[in-house]
C-alpha atoms as a PDB file:
ATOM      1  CA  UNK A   1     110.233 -46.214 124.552  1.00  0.00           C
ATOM      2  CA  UNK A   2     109.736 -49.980 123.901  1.00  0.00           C
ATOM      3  CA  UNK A   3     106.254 -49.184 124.122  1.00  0.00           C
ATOM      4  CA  UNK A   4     105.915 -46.436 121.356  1.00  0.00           C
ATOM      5  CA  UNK A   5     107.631 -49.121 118.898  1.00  0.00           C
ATOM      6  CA  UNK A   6     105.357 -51.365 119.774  1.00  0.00           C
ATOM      7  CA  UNK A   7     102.092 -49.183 119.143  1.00  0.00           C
ATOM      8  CA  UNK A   8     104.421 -47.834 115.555  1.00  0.00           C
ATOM      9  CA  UNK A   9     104.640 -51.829 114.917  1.00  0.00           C
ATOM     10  CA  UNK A  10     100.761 -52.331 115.464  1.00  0.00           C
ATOM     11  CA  UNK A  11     100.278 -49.792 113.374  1.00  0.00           C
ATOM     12  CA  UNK A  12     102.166 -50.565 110.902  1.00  0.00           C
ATOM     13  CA  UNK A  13     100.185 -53.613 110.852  1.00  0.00           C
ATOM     14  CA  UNK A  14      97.231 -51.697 109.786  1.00  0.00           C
ATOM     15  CA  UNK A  15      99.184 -49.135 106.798  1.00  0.00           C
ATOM     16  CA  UNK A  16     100.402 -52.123 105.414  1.00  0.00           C
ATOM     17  CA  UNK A  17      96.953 -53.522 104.923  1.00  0.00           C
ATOM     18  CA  UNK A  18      95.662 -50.822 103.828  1.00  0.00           C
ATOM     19  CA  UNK A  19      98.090 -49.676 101.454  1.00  0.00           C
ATOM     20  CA  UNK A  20      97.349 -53.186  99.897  1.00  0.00           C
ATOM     21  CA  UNK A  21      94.318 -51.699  98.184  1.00  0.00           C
ATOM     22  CA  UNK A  22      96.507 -49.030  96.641  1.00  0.00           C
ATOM     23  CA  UNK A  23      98.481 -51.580  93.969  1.00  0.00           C
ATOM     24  CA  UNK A  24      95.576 -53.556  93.481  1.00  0.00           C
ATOM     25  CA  UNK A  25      94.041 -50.139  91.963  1.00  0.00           C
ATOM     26  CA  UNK A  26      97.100 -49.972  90.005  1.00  0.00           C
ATOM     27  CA  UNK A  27      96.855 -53.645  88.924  1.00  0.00           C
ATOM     28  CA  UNK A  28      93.285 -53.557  87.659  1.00  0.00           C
ATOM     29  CA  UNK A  29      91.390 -51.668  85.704  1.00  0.00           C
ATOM     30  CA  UNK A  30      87.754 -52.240  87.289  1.00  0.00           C
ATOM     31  CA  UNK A  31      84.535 -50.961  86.355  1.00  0.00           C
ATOM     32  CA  UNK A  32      82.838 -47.659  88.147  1.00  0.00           C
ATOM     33  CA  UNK A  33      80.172 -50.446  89.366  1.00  0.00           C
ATOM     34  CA  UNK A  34      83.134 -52.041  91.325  1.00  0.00           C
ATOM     35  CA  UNK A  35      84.705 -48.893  92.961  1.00  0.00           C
ATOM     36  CA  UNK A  36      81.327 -47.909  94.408  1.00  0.00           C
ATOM     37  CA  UNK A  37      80.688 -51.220  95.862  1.00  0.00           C
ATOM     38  CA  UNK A  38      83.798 -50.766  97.691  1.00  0.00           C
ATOM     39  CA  UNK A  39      82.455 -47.262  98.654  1.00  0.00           C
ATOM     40  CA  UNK A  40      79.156 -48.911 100.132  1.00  0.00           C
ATOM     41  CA  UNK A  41      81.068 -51.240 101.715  1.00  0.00           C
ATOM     42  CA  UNK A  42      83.702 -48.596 103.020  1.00  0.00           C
ATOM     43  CA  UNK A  43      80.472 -46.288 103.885  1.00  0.00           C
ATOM     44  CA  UNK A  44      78.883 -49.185 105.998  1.00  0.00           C
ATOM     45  CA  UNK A  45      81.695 -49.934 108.485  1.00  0.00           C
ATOM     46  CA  UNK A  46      82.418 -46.305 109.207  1.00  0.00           C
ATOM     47  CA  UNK A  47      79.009 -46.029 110.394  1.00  0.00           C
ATOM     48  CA  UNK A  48      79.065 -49.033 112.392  1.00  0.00           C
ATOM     49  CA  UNK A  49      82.622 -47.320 113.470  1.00  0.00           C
ATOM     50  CA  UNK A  50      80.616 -44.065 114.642  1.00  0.00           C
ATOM     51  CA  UNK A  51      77.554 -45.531 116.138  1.00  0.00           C
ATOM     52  CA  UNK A  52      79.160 -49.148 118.035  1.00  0.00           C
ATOM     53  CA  UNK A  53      82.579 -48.245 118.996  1.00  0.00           C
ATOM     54  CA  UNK A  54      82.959 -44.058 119.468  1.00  0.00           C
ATOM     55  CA  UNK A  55      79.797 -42.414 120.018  1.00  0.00           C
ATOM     56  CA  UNK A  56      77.904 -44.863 122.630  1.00  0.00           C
ATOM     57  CA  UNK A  57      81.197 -44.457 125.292  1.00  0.00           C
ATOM     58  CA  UNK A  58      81.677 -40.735 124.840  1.00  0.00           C
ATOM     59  CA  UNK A  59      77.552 -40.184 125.161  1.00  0.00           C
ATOM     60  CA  UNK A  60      77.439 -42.606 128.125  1.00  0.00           C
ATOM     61  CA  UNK A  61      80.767 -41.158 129.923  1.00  0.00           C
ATOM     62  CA  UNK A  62      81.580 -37.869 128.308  1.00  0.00           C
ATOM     63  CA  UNK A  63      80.047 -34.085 128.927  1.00  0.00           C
ATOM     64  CA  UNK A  64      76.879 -34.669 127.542  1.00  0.00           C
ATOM     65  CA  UNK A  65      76.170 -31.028 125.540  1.00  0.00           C
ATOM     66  CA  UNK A  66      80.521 -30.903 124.926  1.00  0.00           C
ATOM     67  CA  UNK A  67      79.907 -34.321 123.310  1.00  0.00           C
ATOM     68  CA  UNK A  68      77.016 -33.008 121.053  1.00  0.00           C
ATOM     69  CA  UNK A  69      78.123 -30.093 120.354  1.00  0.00           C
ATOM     70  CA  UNK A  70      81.818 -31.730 119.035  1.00  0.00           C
ATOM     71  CA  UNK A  71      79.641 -33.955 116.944  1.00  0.00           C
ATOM     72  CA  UNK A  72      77.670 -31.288 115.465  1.00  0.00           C
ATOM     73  CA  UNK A  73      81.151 -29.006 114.745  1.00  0.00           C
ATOM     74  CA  UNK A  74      82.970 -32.385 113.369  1.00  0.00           C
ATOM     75  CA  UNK A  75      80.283 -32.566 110.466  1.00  0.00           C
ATOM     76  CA  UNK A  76      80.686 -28.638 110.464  1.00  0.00           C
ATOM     77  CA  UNK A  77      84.143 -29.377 109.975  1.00  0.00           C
ATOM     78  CA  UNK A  78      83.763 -31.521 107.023  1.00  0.00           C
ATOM     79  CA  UNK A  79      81.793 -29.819 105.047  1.00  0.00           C
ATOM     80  CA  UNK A  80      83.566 -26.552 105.557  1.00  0.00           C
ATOM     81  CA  UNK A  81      86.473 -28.252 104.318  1.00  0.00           C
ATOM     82  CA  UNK A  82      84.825 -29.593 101.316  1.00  0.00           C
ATOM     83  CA  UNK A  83      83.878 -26.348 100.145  1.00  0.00           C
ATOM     84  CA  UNK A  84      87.668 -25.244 100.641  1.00  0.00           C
ATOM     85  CA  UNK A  85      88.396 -27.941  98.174  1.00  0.00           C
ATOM     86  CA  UNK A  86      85.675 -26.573  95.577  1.00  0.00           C
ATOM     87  CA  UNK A  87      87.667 -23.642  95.624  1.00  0.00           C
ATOM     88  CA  UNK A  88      90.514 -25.083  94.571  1.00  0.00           C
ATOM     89  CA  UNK A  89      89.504 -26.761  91.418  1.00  0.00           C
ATOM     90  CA  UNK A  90      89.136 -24.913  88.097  1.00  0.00           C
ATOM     91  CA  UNK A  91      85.793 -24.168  86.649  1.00  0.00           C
ATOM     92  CA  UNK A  92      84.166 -26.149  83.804  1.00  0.00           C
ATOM     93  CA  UNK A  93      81.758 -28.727  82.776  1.00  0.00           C
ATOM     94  CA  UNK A  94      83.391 -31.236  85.085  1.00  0.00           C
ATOM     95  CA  UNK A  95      84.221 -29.055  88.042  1.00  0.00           C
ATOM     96  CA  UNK A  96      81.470 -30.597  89.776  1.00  0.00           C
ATOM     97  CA  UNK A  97      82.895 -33.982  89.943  1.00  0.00           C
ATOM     98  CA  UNK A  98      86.555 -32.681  90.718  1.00  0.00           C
ATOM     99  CA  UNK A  99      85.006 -30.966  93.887  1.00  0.00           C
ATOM    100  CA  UNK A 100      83.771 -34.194  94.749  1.00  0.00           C
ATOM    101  CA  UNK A 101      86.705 -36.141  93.813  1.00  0.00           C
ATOM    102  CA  UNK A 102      88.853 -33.871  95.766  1.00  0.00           C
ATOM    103  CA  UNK A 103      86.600 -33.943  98.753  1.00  0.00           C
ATOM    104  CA  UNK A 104      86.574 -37.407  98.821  1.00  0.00           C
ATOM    105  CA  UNK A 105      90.189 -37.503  98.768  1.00  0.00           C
ATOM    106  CA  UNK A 106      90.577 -35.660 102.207  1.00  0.00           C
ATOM    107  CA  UNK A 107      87.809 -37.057 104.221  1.00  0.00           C
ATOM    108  CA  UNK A 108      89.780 -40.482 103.387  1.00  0.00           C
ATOM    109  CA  UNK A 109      92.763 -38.908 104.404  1.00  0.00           C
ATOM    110  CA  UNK A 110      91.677 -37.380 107.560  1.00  0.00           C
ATOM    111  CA  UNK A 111      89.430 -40.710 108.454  1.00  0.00           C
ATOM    112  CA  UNK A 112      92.731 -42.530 107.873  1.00  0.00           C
ATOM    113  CA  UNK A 113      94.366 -40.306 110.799  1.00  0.00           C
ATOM    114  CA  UNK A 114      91.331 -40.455 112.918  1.00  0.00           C
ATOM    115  CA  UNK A 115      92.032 -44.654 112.397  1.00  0.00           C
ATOM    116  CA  UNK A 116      95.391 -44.473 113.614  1.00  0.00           C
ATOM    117  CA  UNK A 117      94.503 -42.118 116.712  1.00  0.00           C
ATOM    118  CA  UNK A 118      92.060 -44.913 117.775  1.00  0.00           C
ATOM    119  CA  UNK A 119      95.050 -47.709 117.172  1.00  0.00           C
ATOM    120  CA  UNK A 120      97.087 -45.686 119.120  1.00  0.00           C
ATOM    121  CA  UNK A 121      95.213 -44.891 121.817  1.00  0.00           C
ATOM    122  CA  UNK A 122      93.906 -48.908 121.720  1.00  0.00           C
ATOM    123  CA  UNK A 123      97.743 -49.541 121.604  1.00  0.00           C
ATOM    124  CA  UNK A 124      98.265 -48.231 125.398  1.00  0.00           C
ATOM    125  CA  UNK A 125      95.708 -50.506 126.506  1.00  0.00           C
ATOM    126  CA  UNK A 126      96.833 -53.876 125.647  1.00  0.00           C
ATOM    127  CA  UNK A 127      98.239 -55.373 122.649  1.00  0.00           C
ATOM    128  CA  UNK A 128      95.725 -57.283 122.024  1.00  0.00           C
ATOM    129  CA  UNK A 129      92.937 -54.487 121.746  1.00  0.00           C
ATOM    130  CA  UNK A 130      95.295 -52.528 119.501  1.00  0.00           C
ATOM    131  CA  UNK A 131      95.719 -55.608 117.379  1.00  0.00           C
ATOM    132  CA  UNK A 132      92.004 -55.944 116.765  1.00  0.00           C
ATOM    133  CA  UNK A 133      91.456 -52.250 115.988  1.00  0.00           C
ATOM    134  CA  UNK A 134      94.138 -52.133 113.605  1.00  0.00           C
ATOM    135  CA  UNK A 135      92.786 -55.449 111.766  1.00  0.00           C
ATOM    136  CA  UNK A 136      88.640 -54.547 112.273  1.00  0.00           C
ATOM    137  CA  UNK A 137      89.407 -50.895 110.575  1.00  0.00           C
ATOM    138  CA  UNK A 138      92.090 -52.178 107.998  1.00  0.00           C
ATOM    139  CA  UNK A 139      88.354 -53.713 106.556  1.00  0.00           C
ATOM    140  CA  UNK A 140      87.536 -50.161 106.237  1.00  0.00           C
ATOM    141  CA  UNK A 141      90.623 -48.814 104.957  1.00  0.00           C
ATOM    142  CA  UNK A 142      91.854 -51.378 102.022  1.00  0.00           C
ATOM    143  CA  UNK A 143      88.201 -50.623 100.182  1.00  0.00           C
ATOM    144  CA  UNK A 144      88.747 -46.719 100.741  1.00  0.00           C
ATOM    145  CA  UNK A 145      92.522 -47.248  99.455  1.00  0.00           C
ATOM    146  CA  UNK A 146      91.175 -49.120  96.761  1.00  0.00           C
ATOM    147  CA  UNK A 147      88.765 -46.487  95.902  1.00  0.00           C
ATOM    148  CA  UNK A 148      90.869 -43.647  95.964  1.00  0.00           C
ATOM    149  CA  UNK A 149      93.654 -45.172  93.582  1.00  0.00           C
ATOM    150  CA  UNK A 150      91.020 -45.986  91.022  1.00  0.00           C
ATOM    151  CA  UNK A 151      89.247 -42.503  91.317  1.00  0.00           C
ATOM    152  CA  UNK A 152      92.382 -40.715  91.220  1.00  0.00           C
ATOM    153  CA  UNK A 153      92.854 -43.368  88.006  1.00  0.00           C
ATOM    154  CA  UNK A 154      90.091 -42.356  86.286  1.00  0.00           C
ATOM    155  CA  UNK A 155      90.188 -38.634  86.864  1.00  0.00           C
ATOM    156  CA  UNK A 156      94.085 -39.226  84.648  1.00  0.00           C
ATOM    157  CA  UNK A 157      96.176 -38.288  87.694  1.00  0.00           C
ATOM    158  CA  UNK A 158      99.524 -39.059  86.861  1.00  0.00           C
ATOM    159  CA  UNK A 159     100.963 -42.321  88.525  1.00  0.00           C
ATOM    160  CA  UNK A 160     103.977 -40.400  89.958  1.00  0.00           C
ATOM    161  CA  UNK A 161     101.090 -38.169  92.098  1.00  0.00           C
ATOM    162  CA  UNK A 162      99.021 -41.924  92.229  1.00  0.00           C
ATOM    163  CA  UNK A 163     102.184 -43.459  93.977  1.00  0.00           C
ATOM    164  CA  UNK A 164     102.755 -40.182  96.593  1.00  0.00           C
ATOM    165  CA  UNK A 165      98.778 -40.344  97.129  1.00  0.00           C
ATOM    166  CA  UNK A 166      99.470 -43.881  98.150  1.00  0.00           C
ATOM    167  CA  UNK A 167     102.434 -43.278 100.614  1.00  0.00           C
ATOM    168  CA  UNK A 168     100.425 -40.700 101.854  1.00  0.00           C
ATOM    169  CA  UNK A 169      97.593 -43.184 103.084  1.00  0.00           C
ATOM    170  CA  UNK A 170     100.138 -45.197 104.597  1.00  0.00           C
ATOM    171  CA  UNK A 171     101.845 -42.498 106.293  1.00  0.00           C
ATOM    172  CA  UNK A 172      98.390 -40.744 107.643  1.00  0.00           C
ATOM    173  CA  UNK A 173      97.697 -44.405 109.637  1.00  0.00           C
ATOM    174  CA  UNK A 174     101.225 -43.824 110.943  1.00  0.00           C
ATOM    175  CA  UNK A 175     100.913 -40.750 111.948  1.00  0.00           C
ATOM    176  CA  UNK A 176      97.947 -40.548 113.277  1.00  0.00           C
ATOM    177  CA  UNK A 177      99.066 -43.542 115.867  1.00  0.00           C
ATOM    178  CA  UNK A 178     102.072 -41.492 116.784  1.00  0.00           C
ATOM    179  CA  UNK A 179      99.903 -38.734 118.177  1.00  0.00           C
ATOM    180  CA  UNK A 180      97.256 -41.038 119.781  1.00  0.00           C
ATOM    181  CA  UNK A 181     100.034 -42.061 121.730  1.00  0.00           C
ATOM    182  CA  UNK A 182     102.018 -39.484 122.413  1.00  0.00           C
ATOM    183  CA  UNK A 183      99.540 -36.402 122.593  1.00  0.00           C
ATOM    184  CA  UNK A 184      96.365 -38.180 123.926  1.00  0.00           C
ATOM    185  CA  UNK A 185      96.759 -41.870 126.111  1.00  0.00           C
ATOM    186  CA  UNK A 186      97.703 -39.070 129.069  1.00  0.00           C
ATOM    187  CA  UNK A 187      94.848 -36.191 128.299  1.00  0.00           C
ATOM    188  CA  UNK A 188      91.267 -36.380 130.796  1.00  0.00           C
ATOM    189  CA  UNK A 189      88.843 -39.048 129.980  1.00  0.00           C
ATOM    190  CA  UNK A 190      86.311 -35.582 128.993  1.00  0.00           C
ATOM    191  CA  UNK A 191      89.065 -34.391 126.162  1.00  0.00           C
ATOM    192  CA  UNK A 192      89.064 -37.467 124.901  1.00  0.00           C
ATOM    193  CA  UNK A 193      85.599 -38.239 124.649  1.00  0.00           C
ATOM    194  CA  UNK A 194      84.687 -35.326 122.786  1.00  0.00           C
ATOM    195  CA  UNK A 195      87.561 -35.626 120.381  1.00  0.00           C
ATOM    196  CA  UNK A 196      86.225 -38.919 119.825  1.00  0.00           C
ATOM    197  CA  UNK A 197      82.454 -37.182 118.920  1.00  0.00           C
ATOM    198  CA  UNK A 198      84.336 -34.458 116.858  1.00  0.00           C
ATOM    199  CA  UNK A 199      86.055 -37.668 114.820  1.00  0.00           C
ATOM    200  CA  UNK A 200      82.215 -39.148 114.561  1.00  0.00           C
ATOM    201  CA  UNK A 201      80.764 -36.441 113.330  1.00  0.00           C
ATOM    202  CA  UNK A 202      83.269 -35.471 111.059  1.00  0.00           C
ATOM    203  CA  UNK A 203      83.182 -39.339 109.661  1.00  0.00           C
ATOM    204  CA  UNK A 204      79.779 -38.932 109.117  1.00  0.00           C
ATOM    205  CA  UNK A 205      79.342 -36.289 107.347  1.00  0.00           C
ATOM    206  CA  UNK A 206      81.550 -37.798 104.960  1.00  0.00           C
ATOM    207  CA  UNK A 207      79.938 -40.605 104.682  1.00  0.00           C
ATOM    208  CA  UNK A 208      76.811 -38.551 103.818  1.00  0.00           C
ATOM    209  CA  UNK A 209      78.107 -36.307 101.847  1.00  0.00           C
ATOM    210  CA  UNK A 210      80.920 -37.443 100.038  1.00  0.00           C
ATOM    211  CA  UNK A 211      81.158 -41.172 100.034  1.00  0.00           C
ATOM    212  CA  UNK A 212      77.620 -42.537  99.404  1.00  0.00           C
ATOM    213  CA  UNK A 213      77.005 -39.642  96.336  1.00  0.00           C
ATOM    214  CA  UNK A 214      80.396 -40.547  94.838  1.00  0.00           C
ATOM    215  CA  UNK A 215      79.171 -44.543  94.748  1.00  0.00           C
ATOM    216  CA  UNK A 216      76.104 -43.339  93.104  1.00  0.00           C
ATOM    217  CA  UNK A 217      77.609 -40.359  90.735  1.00  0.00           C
ATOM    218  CA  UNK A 218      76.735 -42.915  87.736  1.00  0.00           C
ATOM    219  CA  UNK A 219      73.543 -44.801  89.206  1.00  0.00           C
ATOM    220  CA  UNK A 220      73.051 -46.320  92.201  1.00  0.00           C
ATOM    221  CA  UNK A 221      75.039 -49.942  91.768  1.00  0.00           C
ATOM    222  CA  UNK A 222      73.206 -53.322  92.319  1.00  0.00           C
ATOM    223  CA  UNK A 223      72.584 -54.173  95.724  1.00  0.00           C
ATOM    224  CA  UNK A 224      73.743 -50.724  96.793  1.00  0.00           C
ATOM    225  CA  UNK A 225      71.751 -51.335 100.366  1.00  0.00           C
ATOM    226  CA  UNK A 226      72.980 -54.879 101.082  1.00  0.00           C
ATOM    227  CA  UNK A 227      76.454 -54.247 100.804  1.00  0.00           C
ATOM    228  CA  UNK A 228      76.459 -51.363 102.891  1.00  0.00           C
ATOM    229  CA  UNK A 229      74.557 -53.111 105.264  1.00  0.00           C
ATOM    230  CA  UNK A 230      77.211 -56.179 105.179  1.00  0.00           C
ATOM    231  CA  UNK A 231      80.065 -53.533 106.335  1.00  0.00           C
ATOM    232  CA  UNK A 232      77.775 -52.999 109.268  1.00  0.00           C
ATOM    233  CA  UNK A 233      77.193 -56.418 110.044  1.00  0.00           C
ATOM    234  CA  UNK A 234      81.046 -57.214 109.614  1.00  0.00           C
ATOM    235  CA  UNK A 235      81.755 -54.291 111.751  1.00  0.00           C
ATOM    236  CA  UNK A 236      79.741 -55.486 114.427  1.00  0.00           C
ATOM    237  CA  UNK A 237      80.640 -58.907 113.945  1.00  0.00           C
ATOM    238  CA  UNK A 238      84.352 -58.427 114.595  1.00  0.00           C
ATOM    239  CA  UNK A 239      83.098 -55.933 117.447  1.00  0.00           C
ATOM    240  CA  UNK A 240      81.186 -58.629 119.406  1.00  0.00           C
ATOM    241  CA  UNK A 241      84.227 -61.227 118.818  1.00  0.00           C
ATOM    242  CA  UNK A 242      86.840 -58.797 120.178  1.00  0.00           C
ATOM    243  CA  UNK A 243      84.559 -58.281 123.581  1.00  0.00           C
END
């Protein structure tokens, strides 16, 4: 038991960091150019997420077919969900950028849970490792936080539903620690390594499809390519340090 309080306290570490980016949003009313630099930047360390930390282990150890074919069902996954979420918005002029919106909204979500699975799991290892996941993803997460505050801003969401959405990102981190621990530090190496390719492929796909066209619904911003870049060369950065 002192063990599952640890990985809640580790974390906890992480939602706390991340919800950081949700008052800021509040705080400041920034430009569109901002939030999608966040979203590059966001967008960049997911994929260095997907293609350093979870998809070279589960290729190189997993069920190699299993392992593609969770990948190729985890981007399924995404976008059958986003067209779920088109069907839930009205129709109109600006239905288009609701769907989006919405979309955008529950890839964050569910990226936020698949975060806390991979603390969690991290967690049983040492408490060092789960340390440095929950700080190298909280780089991630305070940008996406950040982003969906100010979209959800923007879009005249009142702050009542702004301040659940909020405890909601906090709580997803949580939870999705609870059931690394709980549901998965016990399951075959093989289970685990192609829930890890269904995460990656779900991730991104939303990267693809929902975070890089939301950065770019207005333009694509200055420097679009070097700060996307930068979240991969962060990513990796912290990566190599935490070896």
């Amino acid at each position: 038991m002192n063990e599952f309080w640890l990985v809640l306290a580790v974390a906890g570490v992480a939602a706390s960091l991340t919800y950081l980016g949700a008052p800021a949003a509040e705080r400041f009313d920034v430009p569109h150019s901002a939030v999608s630099a966040a979203l590059q930047f966001a967008a960049g360390i997911i994929t260095a997420l997907v293609t350093i930390s979870l998809m070279p282990p589960a290729i190189r150890y997993g069920p190699y077919l299993g392992i593609l074919l969770a990948f190729f069902l985890g981007g399924t996954l995404f976008v059958i969900l986003e067209k779920l979420t088109a069907r839930l918005t009205e129709t109109g002029p600006a239905a288009d950028g609701r769907q989006r919106s919405l979309g955008l909204y529950i890839g964050i979500l569910v990226d936020l849970v698949i975060d806390g699975i991979l603390i969690g799991i991290g967690s049983t290892l040492t408490l060092k490792t789960g340390l440095l996941l929950a700080l190298g993803l909280s780089i991630s997460t305070v940008p996406l936080a950040f982003v969906t505050i100010s979209t959800a801003k923007r879009q005249g969401m009142p702050k009542k539903k702004r301040g659940q959405l909020a405890a909601l990102l906090f709580l997803c981190i949580l939870g999705g620690a609870i059931i690394g621990y709980l549901f998965l530090r016990n399951q075959p190496l093989e289970l685990r390594l192609i829930l890890v390719s269904l995460a990656s492929g779900f991730l991104i796909t939303l990267v693809t499809q929902s975070m890089i066209p939301e950065a770019n619904r207005e333009g694509e911003p200055g420097f679009a390519g070097i700060l996307f870049v930068g979240g991969i060369s962060i990513y990796a950065l912290l990566s190599f340090v935490a070896r």
